[in-house]
Structure formats: C-alpha cells, structure tokens
N, C-alpha and C. Protein backbone atom coordinates (compact mmCIF):
# COMPACT_ATOMS: atom_id res chain seq x y z
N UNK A 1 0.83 -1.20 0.00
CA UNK A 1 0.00 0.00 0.00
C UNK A 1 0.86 1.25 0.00
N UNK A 2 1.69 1.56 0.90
CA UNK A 2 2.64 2.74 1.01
C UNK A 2 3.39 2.72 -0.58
N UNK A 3 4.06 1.89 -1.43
CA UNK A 3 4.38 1.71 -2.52
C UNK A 3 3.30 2.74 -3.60
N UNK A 4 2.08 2.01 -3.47
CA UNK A 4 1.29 2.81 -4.34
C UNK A 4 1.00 4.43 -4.05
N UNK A 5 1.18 4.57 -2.72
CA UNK A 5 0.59 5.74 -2.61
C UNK A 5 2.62 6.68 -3.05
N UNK A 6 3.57 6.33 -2.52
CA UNK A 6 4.59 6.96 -2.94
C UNK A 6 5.05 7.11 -4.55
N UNK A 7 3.96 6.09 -5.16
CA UNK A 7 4.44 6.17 -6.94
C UNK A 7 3.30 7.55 -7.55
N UNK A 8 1.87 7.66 -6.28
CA UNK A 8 1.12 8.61 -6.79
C UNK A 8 1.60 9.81 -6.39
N UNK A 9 2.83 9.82 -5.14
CA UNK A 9 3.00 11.30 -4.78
C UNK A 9 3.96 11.78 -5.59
N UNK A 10 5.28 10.75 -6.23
CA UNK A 10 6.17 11.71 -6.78
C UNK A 10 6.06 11.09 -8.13
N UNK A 11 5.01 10.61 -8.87
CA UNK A 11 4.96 10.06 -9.94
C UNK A 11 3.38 10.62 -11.04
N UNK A 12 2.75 10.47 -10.48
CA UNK A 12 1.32 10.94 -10.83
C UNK A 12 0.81 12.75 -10.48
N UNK A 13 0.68 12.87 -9.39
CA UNK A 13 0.69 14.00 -9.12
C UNK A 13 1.08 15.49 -9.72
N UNK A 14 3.05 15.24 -9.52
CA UNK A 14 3.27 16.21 -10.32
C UNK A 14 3.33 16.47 -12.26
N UNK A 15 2.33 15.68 -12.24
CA UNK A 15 1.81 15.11 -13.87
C UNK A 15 0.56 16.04 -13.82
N UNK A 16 -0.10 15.95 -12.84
CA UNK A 16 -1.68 16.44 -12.74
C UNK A 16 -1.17 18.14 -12.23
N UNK A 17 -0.28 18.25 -11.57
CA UNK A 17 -0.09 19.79 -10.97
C UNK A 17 0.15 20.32 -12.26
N UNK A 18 1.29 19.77 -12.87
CA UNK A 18 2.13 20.54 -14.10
C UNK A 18 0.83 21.22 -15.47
N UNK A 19 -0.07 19.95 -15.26
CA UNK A 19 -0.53 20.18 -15.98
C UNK A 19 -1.72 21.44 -16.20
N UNK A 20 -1.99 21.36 -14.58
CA UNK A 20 -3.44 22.61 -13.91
C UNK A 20 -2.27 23.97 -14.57
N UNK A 21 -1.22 23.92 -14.14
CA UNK A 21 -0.24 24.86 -13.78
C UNK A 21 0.02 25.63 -15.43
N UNK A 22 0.12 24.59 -16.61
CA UNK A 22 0.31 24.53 -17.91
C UNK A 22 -1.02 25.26 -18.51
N UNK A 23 -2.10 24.61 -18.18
CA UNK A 23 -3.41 25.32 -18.77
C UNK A 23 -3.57 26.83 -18.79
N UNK A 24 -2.83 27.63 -17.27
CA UNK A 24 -2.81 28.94 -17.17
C UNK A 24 -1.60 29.81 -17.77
N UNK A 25 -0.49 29.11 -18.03
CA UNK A 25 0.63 29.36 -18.58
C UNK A 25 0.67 29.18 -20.45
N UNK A 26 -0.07 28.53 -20.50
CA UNK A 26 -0.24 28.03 -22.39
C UNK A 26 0.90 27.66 -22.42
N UNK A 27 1.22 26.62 -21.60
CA UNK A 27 2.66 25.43 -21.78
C UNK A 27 1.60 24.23 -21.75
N UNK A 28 3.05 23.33 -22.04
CA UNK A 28 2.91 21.76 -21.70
C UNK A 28 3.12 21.28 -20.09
N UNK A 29 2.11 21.78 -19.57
CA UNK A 29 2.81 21.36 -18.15
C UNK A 29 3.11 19.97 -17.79
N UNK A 30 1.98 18.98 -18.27
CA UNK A 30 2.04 17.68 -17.88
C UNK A 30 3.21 17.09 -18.35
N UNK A 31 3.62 17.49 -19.11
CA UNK A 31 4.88 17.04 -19.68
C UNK A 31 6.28 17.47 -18.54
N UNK A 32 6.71 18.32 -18.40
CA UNK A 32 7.30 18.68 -17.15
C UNK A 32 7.41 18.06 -16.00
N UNK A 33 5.91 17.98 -15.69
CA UNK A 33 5.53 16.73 -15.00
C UNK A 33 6.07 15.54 -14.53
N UNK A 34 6.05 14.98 -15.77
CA UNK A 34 6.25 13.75 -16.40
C UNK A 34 7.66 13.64 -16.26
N UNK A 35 8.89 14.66 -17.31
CA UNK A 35 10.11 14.62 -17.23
C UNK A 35 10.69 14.73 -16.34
N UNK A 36 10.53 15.83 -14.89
CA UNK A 36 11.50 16.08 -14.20
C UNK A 36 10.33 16.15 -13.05
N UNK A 37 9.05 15.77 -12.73
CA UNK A 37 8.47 15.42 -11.37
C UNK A 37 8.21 17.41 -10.52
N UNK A 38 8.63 16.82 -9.44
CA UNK A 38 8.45 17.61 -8.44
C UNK A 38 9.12 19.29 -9.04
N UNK A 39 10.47 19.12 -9.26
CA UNK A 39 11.27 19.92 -10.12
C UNK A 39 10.54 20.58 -11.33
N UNK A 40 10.00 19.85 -12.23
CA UNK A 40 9.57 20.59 -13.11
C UNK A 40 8.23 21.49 -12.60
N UNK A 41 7.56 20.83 -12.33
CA UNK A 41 6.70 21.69 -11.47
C UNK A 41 7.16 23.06 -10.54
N UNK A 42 7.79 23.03 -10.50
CA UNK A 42 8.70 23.83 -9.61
C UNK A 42 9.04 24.95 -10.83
N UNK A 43 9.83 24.59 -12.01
CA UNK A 43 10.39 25.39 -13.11
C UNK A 43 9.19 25.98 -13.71
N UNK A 44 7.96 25.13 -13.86
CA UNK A 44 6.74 25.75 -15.07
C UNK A 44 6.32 26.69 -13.55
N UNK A 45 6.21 26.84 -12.48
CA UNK A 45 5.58 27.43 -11.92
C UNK A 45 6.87 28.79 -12.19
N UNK A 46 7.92 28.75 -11.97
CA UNK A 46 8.52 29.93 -12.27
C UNK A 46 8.40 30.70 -13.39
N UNK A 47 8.35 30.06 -14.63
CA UNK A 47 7.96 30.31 -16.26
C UNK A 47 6.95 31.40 -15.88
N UNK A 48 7.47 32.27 -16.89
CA UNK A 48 6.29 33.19 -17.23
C UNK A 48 5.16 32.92 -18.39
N UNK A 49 4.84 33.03 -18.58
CA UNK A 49 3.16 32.72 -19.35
C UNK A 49 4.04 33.28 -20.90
N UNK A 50 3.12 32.48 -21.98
CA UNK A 50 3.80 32.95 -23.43
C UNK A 50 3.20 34.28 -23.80
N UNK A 51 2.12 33.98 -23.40
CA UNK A 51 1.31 35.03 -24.00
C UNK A 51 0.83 36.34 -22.71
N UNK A 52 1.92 37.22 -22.08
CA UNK A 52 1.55 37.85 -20.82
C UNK A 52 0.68 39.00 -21.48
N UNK A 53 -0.55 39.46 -20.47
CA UNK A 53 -1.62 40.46 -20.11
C UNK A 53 -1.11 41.19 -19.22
N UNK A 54 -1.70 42.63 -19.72
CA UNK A 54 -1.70 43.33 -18.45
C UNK A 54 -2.32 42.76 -17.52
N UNK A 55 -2.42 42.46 -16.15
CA UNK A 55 -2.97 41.44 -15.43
C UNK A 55 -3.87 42.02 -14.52
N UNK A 56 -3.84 43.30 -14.11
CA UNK A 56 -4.23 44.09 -12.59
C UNK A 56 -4.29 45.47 -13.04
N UNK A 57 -5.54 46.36 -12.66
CA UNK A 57 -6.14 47.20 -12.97
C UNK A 57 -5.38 48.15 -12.66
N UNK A 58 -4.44 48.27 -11.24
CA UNK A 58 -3.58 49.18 -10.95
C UNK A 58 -2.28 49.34 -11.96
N UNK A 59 -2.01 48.32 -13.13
CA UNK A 59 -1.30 48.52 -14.63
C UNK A 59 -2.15 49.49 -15.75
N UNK A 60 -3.43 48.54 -15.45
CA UNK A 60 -3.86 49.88 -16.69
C UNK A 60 -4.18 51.10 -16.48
N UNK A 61 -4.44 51.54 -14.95
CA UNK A 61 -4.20 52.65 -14.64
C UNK A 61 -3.11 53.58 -15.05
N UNK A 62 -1.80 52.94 -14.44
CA UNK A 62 -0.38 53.46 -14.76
C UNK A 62 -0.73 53.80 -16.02
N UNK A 63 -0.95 53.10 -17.32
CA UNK A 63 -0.38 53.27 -18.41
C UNK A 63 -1.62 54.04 -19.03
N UNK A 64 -2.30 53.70 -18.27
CA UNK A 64 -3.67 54.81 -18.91
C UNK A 64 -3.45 56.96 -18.23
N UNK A 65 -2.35 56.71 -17.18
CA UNK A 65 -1.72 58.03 -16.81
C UNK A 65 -1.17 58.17 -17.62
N UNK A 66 -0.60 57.24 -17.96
CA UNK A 66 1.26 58.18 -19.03
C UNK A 66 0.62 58.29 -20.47
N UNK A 67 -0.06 58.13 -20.70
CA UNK A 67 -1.06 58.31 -22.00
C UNK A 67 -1.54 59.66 -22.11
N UNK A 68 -2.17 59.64 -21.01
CA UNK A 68 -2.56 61.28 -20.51
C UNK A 68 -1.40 61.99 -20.14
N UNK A 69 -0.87 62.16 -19.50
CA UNK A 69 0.67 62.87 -19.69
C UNK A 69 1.55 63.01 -20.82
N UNK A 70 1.32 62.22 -21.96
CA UNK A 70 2.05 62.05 -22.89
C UNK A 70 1.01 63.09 -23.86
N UNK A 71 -0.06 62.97 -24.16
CA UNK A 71 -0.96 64.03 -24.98
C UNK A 71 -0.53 65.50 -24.14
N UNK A 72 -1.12 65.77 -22.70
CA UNK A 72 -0.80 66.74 -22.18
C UNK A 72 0.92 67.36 -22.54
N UNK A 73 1.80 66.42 -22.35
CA UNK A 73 3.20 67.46 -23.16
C UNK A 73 2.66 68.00 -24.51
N UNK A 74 2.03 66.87 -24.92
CA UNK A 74 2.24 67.30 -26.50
C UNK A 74 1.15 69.10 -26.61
N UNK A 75 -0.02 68.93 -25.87
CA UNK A 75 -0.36 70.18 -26.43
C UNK A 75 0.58 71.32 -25.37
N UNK A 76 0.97 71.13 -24.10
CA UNK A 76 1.55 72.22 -23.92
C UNK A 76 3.06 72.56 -24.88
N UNK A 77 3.53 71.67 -25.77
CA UNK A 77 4.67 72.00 -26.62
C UNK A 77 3.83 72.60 -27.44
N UNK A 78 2.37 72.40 -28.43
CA UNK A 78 2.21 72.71 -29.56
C UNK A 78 1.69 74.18 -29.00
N UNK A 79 1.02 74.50 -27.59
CA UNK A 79 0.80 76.47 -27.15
C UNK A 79 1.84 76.78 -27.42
N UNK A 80 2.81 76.32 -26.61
CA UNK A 80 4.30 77.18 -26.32
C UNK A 80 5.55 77.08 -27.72
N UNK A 81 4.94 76.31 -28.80
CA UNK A 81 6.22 77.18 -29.64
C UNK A 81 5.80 78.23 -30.52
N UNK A 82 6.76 78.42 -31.37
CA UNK A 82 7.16 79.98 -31.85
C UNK A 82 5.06 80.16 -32.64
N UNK A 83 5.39 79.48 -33.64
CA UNK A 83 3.87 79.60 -34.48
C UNK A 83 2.83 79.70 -34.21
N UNK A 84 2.50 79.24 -32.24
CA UNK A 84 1.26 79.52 -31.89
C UNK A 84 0.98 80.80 -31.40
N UNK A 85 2.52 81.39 -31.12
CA UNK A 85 2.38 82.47 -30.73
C UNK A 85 2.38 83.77 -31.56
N UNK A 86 2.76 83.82 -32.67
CA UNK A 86 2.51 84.57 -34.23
C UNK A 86 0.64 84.56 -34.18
N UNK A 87 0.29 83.20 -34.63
CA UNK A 87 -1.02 83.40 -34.90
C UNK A 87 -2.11 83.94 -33.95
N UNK A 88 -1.52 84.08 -32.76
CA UNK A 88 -2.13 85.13 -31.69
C UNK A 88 -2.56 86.53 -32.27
C-alpha cells in the first residue's frame, strides 16, 4: 500500500499539478511533470506565461496616466512654440 501511494505522490501527481499549472501558462505542463516530477513543477511554476496580459487594474491605470501625460506634453509644446504664438 505505502508503494502505491509513494508512486502517486512523486509520480502521478506532479503530472496532474504541471498540468493545472500549464493550462494557465499556455505550456505543456504535464509534460514537465512527467520529465522532471516535483522539479519541473517547480520550473513551469517559475515560467512566465507565453502570451503575458496586463494582469491588474492598478497597470492599466499606470499606463492609462502616461497616455494622458504624454498628450498633455504634446499640447503644452504645440501652445508654447514659436507659431502659436505669431497666430495670436
């Protein structure tokens, strides 16, 4: 009995983790799994995702500021040079 249950902990298992782990990553997790066990599981959980998202609202904030800061230079450059101030 202990046999079976030690072939499901470092044999089966990290087959089934790799793989939960793979579905959110758009890898092969089960495979990982499979090759290097506990370890690979370990590596796909470090892996970054292929395809990364902005992930968290406090990002699209940021970048939804510097957007707005980035138009805002632009019209205070286009008041303040020479030609806007002629056509005054």
């Amino acid at each position: 009995m202990e046999v079976v249950v030690l072939i499901a902990v470092f044999g089966i298992v990290p087959i089934y983790i790799g793989h939960k782990i793979g579905l959110k990553k758009d890898r092969t997790g089960w495979l990982w799994g499979l090759l290097l066990g506990w370890l690979g599981v370990i590596i796909l959980a470090c892996m970054s995702d292929k395809n990364p998202l902005v992930s968290s609202d406090r990002e699209v904030r940021e970048l939804e500021n510097q957007v707005r800061i980035a138009e805002l230079r632009k019209q205070v450059a286009q008041t303040s040079s020479p030609e806007a101030g002629e056509a005054r």
